[in-house]
Protein backbone atom coordinates (compact mmCIF):
# COMPACT_ATOMS: atom_id res chain seq x y z
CA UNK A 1 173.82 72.41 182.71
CA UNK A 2 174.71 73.74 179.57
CA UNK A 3 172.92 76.51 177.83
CA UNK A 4 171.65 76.07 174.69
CA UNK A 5 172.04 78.78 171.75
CA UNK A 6 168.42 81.02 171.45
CA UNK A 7 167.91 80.97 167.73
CA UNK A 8 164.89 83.07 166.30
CA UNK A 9 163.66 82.95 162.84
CA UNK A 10 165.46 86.11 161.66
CA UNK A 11 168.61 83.79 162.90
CA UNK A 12 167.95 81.45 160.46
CA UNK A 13 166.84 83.90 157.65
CA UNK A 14 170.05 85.58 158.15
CA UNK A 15 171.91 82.46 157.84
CA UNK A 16 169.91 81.42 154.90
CA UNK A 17 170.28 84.74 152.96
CA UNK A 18 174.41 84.73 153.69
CA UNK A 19 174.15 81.07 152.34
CA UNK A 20 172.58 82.29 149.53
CA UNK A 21 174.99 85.47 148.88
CA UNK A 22 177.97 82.94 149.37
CA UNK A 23 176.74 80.94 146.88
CA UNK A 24 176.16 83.47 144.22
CA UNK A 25 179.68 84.67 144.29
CA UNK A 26 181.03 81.19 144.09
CA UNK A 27 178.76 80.39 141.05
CA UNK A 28 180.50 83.76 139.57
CA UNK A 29 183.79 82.92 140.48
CA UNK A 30 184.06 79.78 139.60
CA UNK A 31 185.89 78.57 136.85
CA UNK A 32 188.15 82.17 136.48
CA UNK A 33 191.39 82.89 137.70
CA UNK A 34 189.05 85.47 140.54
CA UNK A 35 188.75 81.72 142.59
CA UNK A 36 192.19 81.60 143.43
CA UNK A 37 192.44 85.31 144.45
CA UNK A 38 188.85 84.30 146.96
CA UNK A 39 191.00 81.47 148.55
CA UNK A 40 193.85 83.63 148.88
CA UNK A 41 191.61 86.21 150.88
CA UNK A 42 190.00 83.61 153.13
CA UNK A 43 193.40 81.97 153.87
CA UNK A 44 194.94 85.58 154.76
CA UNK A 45 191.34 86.41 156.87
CA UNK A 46 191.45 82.62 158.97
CA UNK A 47 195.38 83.38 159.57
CA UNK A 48 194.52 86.89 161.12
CA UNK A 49 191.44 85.47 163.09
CA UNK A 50 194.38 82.61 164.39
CA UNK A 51 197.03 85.34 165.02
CA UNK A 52 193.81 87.53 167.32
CA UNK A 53 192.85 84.42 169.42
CA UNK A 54 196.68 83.32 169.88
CA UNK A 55 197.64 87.37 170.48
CA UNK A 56 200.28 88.08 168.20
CA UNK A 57 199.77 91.73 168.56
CA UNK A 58 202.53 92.65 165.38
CA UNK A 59 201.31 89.72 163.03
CA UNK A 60 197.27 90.21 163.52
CA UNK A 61 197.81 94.00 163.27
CA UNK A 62 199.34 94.18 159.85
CA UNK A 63 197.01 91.47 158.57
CA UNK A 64 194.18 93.45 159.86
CA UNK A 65 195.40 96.60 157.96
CA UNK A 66 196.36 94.65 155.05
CA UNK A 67 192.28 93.17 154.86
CA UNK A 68 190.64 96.70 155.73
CA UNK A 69 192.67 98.82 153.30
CA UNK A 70 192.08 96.28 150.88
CA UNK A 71 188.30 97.00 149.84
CA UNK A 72 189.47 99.62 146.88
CA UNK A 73 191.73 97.31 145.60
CA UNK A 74 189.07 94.27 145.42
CA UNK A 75 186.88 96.20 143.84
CA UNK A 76 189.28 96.92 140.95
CA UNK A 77 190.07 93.31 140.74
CA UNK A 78 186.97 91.73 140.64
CA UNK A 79 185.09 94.77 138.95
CA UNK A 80 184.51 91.68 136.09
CA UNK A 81 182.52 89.97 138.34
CA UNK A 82 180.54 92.61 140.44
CA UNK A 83 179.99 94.18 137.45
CA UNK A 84 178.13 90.39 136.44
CA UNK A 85 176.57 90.57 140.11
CA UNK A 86 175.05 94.03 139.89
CA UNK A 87 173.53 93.01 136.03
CA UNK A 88 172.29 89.79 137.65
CA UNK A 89 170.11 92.00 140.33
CA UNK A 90 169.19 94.73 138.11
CA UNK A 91 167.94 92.31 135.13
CA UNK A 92 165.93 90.63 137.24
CA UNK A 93 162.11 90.44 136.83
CA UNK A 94 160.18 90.44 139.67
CA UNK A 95 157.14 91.27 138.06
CA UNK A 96 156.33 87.77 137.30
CA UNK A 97 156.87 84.34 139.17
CA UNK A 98 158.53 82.61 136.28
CA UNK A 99 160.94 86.07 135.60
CA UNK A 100 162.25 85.75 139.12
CA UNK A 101 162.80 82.13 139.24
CA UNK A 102 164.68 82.82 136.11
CA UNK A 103 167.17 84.46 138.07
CA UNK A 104 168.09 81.44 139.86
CA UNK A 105 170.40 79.86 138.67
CA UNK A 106 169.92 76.41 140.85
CA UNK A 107 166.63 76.23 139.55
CA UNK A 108 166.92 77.23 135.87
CA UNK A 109 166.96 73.51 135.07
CA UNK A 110 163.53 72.84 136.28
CA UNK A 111 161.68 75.82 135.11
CA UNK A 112 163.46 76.41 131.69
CA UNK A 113 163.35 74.21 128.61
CA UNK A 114 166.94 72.69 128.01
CA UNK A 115 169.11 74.13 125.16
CA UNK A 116 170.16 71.68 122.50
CA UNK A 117 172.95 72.11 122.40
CA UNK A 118 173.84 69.68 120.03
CA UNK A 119 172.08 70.60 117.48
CA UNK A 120 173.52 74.34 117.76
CA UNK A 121 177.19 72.51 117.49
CA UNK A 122 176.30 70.30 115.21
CA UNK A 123 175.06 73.41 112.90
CA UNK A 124 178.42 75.47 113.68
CA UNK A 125 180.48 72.51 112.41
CA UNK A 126 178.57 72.32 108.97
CA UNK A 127 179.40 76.47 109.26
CA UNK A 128 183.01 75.82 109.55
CA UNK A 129 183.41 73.68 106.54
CA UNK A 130 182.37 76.39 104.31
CA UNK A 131 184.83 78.86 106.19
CA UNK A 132 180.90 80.54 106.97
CA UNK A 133 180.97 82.94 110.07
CA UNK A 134 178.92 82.67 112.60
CA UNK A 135 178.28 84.05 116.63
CA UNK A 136 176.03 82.43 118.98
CA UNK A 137 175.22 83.88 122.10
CA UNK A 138 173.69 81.66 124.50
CA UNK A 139 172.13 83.04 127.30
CA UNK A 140 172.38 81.92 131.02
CA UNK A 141 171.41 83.60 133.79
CA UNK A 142 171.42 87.29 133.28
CA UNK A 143 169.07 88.62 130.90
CA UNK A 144 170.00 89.83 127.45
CA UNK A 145 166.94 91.64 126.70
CA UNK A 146 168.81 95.06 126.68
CA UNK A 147 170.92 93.32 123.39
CA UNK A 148 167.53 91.79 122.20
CA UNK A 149 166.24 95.21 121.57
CA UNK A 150 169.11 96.13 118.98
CA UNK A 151 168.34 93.39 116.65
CA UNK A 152 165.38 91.35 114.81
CA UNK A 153 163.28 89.61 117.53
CA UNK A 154 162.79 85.84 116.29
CA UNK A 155 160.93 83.26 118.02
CA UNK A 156 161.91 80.16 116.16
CA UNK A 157 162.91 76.77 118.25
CA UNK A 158 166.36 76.03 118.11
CA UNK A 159 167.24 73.56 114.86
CA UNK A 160 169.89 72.80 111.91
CA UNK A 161 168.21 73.95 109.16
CA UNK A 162 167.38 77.57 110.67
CA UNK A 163 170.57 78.08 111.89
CA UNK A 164 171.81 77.44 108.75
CA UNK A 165 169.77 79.89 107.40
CA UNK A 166 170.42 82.97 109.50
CA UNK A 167 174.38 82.71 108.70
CA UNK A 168 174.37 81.95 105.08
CA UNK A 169 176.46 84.45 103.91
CA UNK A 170 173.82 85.89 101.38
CA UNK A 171 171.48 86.42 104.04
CA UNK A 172 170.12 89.86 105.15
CA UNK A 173 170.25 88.01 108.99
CA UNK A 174 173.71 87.02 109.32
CA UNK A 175 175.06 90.30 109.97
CA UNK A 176 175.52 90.33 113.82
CA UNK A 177 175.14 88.21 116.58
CA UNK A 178 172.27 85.38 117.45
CA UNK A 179 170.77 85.16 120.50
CA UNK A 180 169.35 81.70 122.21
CA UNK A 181 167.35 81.36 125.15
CA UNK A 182 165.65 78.74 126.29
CA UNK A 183 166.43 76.31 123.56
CA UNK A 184 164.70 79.29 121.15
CA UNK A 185 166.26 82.00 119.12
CA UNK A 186 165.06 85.27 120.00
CA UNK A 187 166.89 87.55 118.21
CA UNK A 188 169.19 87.69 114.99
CA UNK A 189 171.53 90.49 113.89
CA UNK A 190 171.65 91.73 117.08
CA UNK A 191 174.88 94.22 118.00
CA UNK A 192 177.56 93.49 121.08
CA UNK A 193 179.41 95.46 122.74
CA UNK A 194 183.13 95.05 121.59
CA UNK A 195 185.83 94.30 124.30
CA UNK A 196 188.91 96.40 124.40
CA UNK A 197 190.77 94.42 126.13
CA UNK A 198 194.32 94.71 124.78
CA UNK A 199 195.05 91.26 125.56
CA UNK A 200 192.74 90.30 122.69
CA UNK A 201 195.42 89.42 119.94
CA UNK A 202 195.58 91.47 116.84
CA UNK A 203 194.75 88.94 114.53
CA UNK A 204 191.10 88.51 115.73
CA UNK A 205 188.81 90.77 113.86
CA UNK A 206 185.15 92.40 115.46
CA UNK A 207 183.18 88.98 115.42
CA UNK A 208 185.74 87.84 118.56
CA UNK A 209 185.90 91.22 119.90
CA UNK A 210 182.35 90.92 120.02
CA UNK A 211 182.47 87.45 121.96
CA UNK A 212 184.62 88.50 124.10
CA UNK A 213 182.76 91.66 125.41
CA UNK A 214 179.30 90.28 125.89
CA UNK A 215 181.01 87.50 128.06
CA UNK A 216 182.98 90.17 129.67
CA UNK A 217 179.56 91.89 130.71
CA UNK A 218 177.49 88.77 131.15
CA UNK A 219 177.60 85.24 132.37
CA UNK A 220 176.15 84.45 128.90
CA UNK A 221 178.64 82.00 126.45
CA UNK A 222 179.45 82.51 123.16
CA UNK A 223 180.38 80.24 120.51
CA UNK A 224 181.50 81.66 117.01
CA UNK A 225 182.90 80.12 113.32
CA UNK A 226 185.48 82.42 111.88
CA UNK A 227 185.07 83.55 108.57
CA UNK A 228 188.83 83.41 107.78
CA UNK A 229 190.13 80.17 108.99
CA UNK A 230 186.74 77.94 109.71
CA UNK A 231 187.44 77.79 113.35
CA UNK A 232 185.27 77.11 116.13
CA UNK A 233 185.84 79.11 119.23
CA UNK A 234 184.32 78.86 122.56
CA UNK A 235 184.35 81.99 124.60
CA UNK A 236 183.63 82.24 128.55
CA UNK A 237 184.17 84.99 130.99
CA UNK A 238 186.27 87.15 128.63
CA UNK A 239 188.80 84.19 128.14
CA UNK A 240 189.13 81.49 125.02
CA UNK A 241 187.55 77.49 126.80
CA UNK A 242 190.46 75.32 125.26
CA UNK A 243 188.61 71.99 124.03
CA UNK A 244 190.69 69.02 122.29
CA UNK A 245 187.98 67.79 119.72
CA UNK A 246 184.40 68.62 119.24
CA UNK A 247 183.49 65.71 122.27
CA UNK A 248 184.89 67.62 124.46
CA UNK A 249 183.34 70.97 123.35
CA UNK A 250 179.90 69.74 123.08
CA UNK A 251 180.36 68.21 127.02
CA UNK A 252 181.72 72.06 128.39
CA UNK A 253 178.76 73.45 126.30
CA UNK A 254 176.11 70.98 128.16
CA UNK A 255 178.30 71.60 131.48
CA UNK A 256 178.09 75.07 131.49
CA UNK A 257 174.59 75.57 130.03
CA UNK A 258 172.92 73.64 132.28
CA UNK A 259 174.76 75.00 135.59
């Protein structure tokens, strides 16, 4: 008669809570070149688990070395994302129900208000015909409230005409970045921290720079009109989101606000 496995509750809350971990660093992961460097890890960690059970001594050994003297070197190349990780925890709120929940991610979509974002591309398109610049931050799931705090707070609904408003070039608002958060703009002229990531080409001036570090930082997204050439940009992770036409922008916006 076979024995069954004893589970007890602290078991399954350990399973749950690894579940949970697991899924967090996918979600940061995901969609960055850090993905394929995770697969390579777990491929390298099942082939040493074979090489143990199958007892190839020489082959396990070295893998086994190679995965335990490995932890400095992970942390320098996914600092990007552990540094997202450790914001993520240390933003949250826990003080209220709805600040925690905010947290997570996998329920963001029933607790928060959805962004239009629409209307915000739709306004960045009427930007870029007047060669008008502009930088949107939209946030996600780590809070911005630090950056808040070094601008105007606003608490206007997202819409056209307000947009519009904050980035016309004779306005004492357009200075600086915008904040949105939960379909609502919470803060204009508010100051990022600039990226120096040398890979940034010369030719982009502060406003990128600018894009590029908050998204460097944060899981937040940024989209931006140049002031030179009319452009649209979409920024992500620290890295330029290649869209064809404006269709496909507006569907990686909706993708990757709503995840």
């Amino acid at each position: 008669m076979l024995d069954f496995i004893d589970f007890s509750f602290l078991d399954i809350l350990d399973i749950i809570l690894v579940a949970v971990l697991l899924y967090y660093i996918y979600k940061l992961v995901k969609g960055t070149v850090a993905i394929n460097i995770v697969i390579g890890i777990a491929l390298i960690f099942l082939i040493w688990k074979i090489t143990q059970t199958l007892r190839m001594e020489m082959l396990s050994g070295i893998l086994g070395y190679l995965l335990s003297g490995g932890v400095i070197a992970l942390i320098i190349v996914f600092q990007q994302e552990i540094r997202k990780f450790l914001l993520m925890i240390g933003t949250t709120n826990f003080s209220t129900k709805r600040g925690f929940l905010n947290q997570l991610k996998f329920l963001k979509s029933e607790i928060n208000s959805e962004t239009d974002t629409d209307t915000i591309l739709k306004s960045c398109i009427t930007l870029s015909k007047t060669k008008t610049g502009a930088l949107i931050v939209i946030e996600r799931t780590n809070k911005l409230d630090f950056l808040v705090n070094t601008g105007d707070p606003m608490n206007a609904q997202v819409n056209d005409a307000i947009i519009q408003s904050i980035f016309y070039k004779n306005s004492p608002l357009h200075d600086g970045a915008t904040i949105i958060r939960d379909n609502f703009i919470v803060a204009t002229r508010v100051i990022l921290p600039v990226s120096d990531n040398p890979r940034i080409p010369s030719r982009f001036g502060l406003r990128h720079r600018a894009a590029f570090g908050i998204t460097e930082k944060t899981d937040a997204v940024c989209i931006l009109v140049s002031e030179e050439t009319g452009d649209i940009s979409y920024i992500k992770d620290g890295e330029f989101v290649l869209f064809k036409d404006y269709e496909q922008l507006s569907e990686k916006l909706k993708k990757d606000v709503s995840n």
